[in-house]
Structures are given as C-alpha cells and as structure tokens.
N, C-alpha and C. Protein backbone atom coordinates (compact mmCIF):
# COMPACT_ATOMS: atom_id res chain seq x y z
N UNK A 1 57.09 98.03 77.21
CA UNK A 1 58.04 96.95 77.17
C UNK A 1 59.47 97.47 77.11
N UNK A 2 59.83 98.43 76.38
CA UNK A 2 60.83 98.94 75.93
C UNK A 2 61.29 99.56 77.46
N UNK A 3 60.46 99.95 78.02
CA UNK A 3 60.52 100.63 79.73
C UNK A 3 61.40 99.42 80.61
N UNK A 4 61.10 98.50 80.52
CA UNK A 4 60.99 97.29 81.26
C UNK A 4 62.55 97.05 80.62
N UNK A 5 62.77 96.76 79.97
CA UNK A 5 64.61 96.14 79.53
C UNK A 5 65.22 97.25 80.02
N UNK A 6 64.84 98.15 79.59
CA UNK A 6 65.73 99.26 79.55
C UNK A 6 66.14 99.44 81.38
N UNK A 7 65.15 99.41 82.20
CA UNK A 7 65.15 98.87 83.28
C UNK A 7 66.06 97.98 84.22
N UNK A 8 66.02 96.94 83.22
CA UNK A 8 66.52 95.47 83.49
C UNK A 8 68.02 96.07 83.21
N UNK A 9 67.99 96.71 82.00
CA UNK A 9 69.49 96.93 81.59
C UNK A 9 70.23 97.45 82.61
N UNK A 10 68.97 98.91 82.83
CA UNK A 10 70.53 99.50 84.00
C UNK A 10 70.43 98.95 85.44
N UNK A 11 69.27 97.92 86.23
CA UNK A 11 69.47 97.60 87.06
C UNK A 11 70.85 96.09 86.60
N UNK A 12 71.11 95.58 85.65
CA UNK A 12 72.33 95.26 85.33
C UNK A 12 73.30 95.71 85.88
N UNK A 13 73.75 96.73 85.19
CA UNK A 13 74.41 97.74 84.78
C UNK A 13 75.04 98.11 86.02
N UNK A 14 74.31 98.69 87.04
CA UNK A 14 74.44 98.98 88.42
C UNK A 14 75.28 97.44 89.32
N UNK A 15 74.87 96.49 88.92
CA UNK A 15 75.07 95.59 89.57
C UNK A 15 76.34 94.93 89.49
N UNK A 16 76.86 95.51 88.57
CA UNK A 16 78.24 95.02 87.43
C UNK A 16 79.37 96.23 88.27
N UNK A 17 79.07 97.35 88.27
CA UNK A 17 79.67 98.67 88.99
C UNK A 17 80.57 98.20 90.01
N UNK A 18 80.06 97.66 91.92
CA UNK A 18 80.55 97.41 92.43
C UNK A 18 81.69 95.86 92.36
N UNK A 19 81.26 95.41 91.23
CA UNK A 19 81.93 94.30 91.42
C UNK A 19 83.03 94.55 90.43
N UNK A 20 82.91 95.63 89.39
CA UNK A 20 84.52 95.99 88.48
C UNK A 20 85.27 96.87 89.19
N UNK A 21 84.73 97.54 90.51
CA UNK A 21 85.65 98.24 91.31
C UNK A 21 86.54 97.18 92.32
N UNK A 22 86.03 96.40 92.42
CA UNK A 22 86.45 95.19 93.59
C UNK A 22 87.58 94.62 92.32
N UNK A 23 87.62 94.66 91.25
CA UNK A 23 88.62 93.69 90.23
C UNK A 23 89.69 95.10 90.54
N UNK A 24 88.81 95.95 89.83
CA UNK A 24 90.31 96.49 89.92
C UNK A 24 91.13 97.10 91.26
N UNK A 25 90.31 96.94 92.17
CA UNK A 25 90.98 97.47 93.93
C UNK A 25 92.33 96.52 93.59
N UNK A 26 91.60 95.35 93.33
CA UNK A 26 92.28 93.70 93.56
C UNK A 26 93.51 93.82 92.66
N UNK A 27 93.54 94.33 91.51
CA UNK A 27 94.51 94.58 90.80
C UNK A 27 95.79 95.66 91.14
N UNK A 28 95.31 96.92 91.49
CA UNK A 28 96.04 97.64 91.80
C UNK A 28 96.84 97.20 92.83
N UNK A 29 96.38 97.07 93.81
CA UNK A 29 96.71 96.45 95.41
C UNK A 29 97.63 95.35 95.47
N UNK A 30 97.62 94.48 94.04
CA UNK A 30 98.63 93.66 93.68
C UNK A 30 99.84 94.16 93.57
N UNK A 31 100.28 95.38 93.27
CA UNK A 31 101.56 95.77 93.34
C UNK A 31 102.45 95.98 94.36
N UNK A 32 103.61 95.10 94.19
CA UNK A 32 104.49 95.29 95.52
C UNK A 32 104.78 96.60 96.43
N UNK A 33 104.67 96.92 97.35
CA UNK A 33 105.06 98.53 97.92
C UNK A 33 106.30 98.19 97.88
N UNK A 34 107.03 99.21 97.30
CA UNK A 34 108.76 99.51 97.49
C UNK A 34 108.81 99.47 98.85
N UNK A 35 109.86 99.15 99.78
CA UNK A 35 110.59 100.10 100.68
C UNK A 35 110.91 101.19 100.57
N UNK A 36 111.18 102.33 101.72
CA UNK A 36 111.61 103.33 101.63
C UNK A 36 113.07 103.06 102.08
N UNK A 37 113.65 103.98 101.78
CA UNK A 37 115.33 103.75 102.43
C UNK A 37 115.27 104.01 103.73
N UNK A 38 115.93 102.92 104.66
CA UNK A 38 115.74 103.49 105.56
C UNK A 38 116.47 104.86 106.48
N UNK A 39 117.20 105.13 105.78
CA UNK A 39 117.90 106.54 106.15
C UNK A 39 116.69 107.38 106.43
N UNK A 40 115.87 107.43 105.74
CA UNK A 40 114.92 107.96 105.53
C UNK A 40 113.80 107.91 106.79
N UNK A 41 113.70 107.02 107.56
CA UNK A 41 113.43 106.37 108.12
C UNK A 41 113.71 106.47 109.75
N UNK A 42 114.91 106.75 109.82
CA UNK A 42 115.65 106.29 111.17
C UNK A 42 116.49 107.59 111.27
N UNK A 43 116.47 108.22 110.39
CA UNK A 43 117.06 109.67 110.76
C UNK A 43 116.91 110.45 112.07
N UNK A 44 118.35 110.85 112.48
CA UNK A 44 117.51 111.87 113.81
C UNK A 44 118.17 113.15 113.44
N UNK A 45 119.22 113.24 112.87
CA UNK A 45 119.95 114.40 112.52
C UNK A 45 119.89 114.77 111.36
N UNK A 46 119.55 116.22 110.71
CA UNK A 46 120.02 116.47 109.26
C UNK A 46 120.96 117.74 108.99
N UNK A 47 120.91 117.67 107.94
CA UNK A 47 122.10 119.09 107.81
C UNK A 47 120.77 119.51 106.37
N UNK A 48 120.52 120.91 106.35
CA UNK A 48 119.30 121.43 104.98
C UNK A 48 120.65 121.96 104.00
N UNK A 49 120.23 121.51 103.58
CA UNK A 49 121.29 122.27 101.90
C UNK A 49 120.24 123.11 100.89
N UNK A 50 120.90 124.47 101.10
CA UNK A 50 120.46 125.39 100.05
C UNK A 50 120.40 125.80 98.76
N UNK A 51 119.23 124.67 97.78
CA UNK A 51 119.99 125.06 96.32
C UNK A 51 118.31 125.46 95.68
N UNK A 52 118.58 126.95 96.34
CA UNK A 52 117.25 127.71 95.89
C UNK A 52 116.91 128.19 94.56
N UNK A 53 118.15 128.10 93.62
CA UNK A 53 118.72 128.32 92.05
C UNK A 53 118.26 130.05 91.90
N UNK A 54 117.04 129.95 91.26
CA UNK A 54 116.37 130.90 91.08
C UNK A 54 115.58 131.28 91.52
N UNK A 55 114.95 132.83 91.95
CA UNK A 55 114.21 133.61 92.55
C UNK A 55 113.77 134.71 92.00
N UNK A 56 112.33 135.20 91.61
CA UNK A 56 111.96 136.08 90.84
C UNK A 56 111.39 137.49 91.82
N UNK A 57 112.20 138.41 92.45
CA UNK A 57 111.78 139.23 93.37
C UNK A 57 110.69 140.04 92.94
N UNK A 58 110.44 140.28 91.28
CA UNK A 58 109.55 140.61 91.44
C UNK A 58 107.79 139.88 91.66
N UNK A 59 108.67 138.83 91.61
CA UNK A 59 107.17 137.99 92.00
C UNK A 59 106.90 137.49 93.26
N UNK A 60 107.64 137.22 94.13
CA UNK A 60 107.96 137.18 95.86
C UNK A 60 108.47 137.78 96.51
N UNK A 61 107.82 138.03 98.03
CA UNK A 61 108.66 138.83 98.75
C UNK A 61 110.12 138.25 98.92
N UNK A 62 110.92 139.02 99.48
CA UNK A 62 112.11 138.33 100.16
C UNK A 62 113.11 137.58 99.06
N UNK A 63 114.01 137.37 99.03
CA UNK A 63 114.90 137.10 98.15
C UNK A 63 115.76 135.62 97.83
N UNK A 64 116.56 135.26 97.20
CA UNK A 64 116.68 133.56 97.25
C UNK A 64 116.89 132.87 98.51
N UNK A 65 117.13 133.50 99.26
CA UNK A 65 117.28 132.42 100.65
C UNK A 65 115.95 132.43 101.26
N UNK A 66 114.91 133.25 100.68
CA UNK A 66 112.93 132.84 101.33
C UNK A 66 113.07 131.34 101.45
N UNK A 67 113.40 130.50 100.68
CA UNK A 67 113.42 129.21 100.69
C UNK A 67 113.80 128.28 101.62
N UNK A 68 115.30 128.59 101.45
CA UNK A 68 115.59 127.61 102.49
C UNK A 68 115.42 128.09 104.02
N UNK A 69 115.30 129.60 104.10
CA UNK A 69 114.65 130.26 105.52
C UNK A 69 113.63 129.63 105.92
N UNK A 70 112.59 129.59 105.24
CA UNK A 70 110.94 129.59 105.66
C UNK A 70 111.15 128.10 105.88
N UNK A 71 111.45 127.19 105.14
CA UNK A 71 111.88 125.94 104.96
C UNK A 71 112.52 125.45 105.97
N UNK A 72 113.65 125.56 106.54
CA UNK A 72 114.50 125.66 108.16
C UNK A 72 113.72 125.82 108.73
N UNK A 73 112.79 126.58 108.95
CA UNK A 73 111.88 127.40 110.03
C UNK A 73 111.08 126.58 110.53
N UNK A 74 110.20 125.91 109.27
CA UNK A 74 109.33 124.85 109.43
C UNK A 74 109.89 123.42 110.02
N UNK A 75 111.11 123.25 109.76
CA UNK A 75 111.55 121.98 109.56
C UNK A 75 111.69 122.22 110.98
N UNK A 76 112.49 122.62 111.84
CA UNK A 76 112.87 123.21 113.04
C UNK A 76 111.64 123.31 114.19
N UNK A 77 110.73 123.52 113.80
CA UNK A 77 109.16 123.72 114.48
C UNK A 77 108.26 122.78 114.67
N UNK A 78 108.69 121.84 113.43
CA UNK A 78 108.40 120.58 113.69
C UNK A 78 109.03 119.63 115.07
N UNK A 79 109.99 119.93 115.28
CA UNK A 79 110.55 119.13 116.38
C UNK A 79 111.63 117.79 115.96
N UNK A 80 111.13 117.63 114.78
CA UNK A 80 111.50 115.99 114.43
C UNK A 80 113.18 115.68 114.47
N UNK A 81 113.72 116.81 114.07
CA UNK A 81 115.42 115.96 113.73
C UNK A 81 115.99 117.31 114.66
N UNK A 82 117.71 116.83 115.13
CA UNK A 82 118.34 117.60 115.62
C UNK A 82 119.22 118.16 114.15
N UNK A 83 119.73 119.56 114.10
CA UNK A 83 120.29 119.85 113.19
C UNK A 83 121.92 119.59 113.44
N UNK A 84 122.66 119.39 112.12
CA UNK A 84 124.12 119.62 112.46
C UNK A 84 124.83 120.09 111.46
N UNK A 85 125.77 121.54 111.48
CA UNK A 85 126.26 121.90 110.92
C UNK A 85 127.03 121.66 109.67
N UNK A 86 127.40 120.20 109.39
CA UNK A 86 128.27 119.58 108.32
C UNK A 86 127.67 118.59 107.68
N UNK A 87 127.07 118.29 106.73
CA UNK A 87 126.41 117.28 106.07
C UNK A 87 127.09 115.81 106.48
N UNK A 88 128.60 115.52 106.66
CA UNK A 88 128.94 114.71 106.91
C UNK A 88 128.65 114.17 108.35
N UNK A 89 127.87 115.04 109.29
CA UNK A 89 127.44 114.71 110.60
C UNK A 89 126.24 114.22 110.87
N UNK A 90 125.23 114.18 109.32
CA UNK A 90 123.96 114.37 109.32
C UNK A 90 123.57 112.64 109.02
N UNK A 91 122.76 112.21 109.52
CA UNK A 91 122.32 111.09 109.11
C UNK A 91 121.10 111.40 107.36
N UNK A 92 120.53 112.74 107.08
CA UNK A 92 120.21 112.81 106.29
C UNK A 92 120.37 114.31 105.53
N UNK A 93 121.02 114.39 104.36
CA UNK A 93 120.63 115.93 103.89
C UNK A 93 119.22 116.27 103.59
N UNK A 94 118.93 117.36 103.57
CA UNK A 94 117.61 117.72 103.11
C UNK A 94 117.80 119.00 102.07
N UNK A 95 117.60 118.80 100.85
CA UNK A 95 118.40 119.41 99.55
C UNK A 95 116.96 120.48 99.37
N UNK A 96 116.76 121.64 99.56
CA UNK A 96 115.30 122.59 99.38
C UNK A 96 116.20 123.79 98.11
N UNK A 97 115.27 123.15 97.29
CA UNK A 97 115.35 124.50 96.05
C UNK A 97 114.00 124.61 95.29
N UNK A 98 113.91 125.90 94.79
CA UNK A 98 113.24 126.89 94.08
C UNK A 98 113.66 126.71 92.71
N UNK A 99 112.65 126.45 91.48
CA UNK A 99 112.64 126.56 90.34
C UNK A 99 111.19 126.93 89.99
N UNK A 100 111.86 127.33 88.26
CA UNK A 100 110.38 128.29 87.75
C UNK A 100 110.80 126.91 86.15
N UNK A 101 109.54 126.22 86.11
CA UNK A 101 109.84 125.29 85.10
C UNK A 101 108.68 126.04 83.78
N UNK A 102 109.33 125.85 82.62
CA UNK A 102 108.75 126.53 81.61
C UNK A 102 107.42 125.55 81.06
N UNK A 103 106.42 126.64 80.73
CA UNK A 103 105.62 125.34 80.34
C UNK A 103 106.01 125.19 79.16
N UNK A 104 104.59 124.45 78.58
CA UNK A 104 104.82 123.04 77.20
C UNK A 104 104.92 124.28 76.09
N UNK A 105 104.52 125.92 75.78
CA UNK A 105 104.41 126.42 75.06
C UNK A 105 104.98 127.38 75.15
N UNK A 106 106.19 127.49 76.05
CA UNK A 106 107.01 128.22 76.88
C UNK A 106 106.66 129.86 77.58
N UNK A 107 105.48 129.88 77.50
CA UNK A 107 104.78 131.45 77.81
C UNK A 107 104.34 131.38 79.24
N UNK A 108 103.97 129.91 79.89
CA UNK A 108 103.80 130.04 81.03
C UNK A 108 104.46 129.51 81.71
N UNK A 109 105.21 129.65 83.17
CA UNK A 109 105.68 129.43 84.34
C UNK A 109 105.10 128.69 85.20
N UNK A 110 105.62 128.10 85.76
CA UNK A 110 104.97 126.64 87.05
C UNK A 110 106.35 126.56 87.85
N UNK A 111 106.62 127.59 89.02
CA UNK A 111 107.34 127.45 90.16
C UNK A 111 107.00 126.64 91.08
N UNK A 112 107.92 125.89 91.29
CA UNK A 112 108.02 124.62 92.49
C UNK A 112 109.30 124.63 93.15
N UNK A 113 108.53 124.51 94.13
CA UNK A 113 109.70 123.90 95.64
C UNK A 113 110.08 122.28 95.73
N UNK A 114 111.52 122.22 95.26
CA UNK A 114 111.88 120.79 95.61
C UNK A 114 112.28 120.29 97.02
N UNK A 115 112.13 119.37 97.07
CA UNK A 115 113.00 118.25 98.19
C UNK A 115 113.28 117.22 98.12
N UNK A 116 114.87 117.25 97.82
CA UNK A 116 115.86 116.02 97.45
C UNK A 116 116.35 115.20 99.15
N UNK A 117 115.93 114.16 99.40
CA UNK A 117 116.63 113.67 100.53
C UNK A 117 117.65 112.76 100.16
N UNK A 118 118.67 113.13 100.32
CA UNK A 118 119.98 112.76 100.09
C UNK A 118 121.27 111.95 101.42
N UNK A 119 121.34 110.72 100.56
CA UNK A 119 122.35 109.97 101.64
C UNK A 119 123.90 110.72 101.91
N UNK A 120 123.82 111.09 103.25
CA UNK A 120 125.37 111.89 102.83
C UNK A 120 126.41 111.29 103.38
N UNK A 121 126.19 109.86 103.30
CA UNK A 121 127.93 109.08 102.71
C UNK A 121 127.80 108.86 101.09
N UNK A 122 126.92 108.89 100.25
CA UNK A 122 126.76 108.38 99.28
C UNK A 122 126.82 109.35 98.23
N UNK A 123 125.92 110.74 98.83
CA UNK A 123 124.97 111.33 98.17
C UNK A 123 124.75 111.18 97.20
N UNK A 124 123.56 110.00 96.80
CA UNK A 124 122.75 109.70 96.61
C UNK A 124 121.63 110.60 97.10
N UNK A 125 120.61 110.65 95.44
CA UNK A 125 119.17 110.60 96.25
C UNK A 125 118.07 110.03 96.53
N UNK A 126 118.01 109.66 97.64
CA UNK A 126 116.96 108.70 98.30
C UNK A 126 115.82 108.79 97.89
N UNK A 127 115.23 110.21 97.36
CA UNK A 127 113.65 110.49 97.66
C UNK A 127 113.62 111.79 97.17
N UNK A 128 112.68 112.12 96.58
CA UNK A 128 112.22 113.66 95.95
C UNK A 128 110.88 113.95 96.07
N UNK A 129 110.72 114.94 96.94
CA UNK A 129 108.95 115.41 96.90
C UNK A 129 108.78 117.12 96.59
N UNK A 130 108.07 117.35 95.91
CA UNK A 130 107.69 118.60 94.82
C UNK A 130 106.64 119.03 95.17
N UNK A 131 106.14 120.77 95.49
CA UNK A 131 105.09 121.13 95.92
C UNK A 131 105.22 122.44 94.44
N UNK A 132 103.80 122.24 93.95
CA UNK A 132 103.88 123.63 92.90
C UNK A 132 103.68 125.18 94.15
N UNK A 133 103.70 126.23 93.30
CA UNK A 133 103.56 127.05 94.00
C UNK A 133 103.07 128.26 93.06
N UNK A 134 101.82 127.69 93.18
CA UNK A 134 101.13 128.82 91.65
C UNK A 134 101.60 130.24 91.91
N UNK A 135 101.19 130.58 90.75
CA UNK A 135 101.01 132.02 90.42
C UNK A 135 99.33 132.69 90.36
N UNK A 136 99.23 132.67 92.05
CA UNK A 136 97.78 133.10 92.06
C UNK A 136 97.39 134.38 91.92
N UNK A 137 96.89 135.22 91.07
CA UNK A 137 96.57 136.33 90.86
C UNK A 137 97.51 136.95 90.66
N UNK A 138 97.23 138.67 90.79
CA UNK A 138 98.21 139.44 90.32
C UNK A 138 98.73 140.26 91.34
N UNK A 139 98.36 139.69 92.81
CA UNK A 139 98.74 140.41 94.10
C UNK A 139 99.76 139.74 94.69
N UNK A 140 101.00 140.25 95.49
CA UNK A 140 102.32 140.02 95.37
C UNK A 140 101.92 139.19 96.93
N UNK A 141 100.34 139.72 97.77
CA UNK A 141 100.52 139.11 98.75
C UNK A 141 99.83 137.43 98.26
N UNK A 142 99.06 137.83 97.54
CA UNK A 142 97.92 135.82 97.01
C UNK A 142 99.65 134.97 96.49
N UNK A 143 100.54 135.64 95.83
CA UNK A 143 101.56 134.81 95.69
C UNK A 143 102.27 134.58 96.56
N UNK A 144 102.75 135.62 97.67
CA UNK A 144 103.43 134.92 98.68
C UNK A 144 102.65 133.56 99.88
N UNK A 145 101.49 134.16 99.51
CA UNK A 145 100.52 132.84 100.26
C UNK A 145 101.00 131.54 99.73
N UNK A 146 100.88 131.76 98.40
CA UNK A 146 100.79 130.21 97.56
C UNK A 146 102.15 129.91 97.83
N UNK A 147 103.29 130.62 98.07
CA UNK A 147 104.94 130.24 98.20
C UNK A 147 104.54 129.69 99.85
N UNK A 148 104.44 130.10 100.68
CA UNK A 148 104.41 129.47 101.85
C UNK A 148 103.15 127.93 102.40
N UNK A 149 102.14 128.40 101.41
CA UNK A 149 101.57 127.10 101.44
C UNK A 149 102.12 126.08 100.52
N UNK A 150 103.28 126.68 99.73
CA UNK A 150 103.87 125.11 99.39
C UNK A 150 104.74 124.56 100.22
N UNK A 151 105.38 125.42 101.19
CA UNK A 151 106.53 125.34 101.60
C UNK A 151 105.97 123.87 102.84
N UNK A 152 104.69 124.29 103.38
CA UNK A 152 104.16 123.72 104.42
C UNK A 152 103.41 122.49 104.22
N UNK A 153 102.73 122.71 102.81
CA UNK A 153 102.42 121.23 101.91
C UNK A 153 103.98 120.31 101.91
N UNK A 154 105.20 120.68 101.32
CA UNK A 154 106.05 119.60 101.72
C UNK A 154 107.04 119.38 102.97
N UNK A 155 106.66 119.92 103.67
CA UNK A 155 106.84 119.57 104.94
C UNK A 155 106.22 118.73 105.74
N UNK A 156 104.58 118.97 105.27
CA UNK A 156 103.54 118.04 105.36
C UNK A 156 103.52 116.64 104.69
N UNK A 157 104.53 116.30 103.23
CA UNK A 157 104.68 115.51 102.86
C UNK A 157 105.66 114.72 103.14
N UNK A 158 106.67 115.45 104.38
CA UNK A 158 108.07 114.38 104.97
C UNK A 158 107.47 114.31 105.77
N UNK A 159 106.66 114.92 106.82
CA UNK A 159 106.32 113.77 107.44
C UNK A 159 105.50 112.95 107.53
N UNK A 160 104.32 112.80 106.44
CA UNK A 160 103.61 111.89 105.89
C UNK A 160 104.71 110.50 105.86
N UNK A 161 105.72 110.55 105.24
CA UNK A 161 106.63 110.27 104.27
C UNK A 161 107.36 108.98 105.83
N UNK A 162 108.20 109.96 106.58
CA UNK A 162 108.82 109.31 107.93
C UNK A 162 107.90 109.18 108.70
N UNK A 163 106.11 108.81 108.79
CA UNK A 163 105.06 108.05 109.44
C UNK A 163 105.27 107.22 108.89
N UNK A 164 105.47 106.23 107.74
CA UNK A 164 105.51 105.17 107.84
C UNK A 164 106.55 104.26 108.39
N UNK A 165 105.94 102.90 108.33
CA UNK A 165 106.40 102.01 108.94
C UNK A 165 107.22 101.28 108.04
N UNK A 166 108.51 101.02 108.42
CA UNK A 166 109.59 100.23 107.84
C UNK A 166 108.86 99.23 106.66
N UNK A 167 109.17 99.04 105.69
CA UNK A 167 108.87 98.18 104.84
C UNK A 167 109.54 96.95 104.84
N UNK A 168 109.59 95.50 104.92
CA UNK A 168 110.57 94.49 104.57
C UNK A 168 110.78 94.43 103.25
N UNK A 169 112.19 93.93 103.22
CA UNK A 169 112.44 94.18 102.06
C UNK A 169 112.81 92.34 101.56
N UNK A 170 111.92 91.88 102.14
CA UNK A 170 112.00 90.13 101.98
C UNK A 170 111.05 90.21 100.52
C-alpha cells in the first residue's frame, strides 16, 4: 500500500513540474526588454579608445597595448564598422581595458577585459560587456590562450549585442 501512494505521490509530483515551469517562463517573460541605445545600433563608424590600465608582463605575453592591439585586430576582421581617427568623427567609441580585480579575500586575482561603448557627443556610457580572463595554470602559453579567448568572447558579445533588432521604445 505504502508502494502505491508513494507512487501516486511522485506521479503527482511529476505532473506539477511542467506546469511550475510554464508559471514561471510566464513570469519572467513578463518583464519589459529595455531598448538598446540606438547608437549602438546604427553605428557604422568607431574610433577604439585605449584604457588598458594595467598589465602584468609577467603573466602575459606582450605588454599593455596586447589589448587594445589584439582587440583592433579583431574588431577590424570583423568587417562591421569603418574606423576614424578622432572620437569626435565616430558615431561610437569603443573604450577596451585590462584590469586585475582583487578577490573577496584579497589573495586572489580575476583579470578581465572591459568594453565601455560610449556616446561621443555625450560620452556617456551606453553599454558595458566584461569577459574574465582566467589564470589558467602555471604556463605563460594556457594564459595567453585564456587572454585571447576573452578578447574573442567579447567581440563575440558586440556582435551578439548589434544583431539585435531595434527595440520600441513605446
């Protein structure tokens, strides 16, 4: 007998599952999507601004400008924007820096690559996307891997970012 509820219970149980995922789809999905700016958006030109701060040579190859180099490189290869020399020519800045943020117990390190997209009549910033860039092992090449696969993770995330489609802002 005891077989039999117990049964009953979790064929319950199971049956309850798909229908508290459907409440909360329904819930989440309720939240308005922001717009993105559309600078962001409609950009064809940028100007990259270099604020690589800090650079630990002995932990990467190449020295504070690896950043916004490898970074240019990518951005450039992509195809997407024409570059222009003066931020004031640019329909968008693209702000790429290097930091080493301390952790919670200050003994460990968590280096990340920023990207500030910045309005440059305003400058304002529009938008910020962050790629970590561990500290994988104790080989100078597993870390330069992890520095360039962040570099290409947020590159991967602008243009995730400028695929979408205009938002109304009704």
């Amino acid at each position: 007998m005891l077989k039999i509820r117990l049964a009953v219970a979790s064929l319950g149980f199971a049956m309850m599952l798909p229908a508290s995922s459907v409440l909360f789809a329904q819930t989440t999905n309720n939240i308005p999507v922001a717009p993105i700016p559309s600078q962001i958006l409609t950009a064809k030109t940028v100007f990259i601004s270099n604020a690589s701060g800090e650079f630990d040579r002995a932990r990467w190859s190449g020295g504070p400008e690896r950043t916004y180099n490898e970074f240019y490189a990518a951005i450039k290869g992509w195809g997407h924007y024409d570059f222009v020399s003066t931020p004031s020519d640019s329909d968008l800045v693209l702000q790429i820096g290097f930091t080493t943020i301390a952790g919670f117990n200050g003994s460990s390190n968590y280096p990340q690559i920023t990207l500030f997209l910045l309005d440059p009549k305003t400058h304002i910033v529009l938008w910020t996307l962050a790629e970590n860039a561990p500290l994988t092992g104790g080989l100078q090449k597993s870390r330069d891997k992890s520095f360039s696969d962040a570099i290409a993770k947020l590159v991967g995330d602008l243009k995730a970012l400028t695929a979408q489609p205009a938002a109304s802002t009704k």
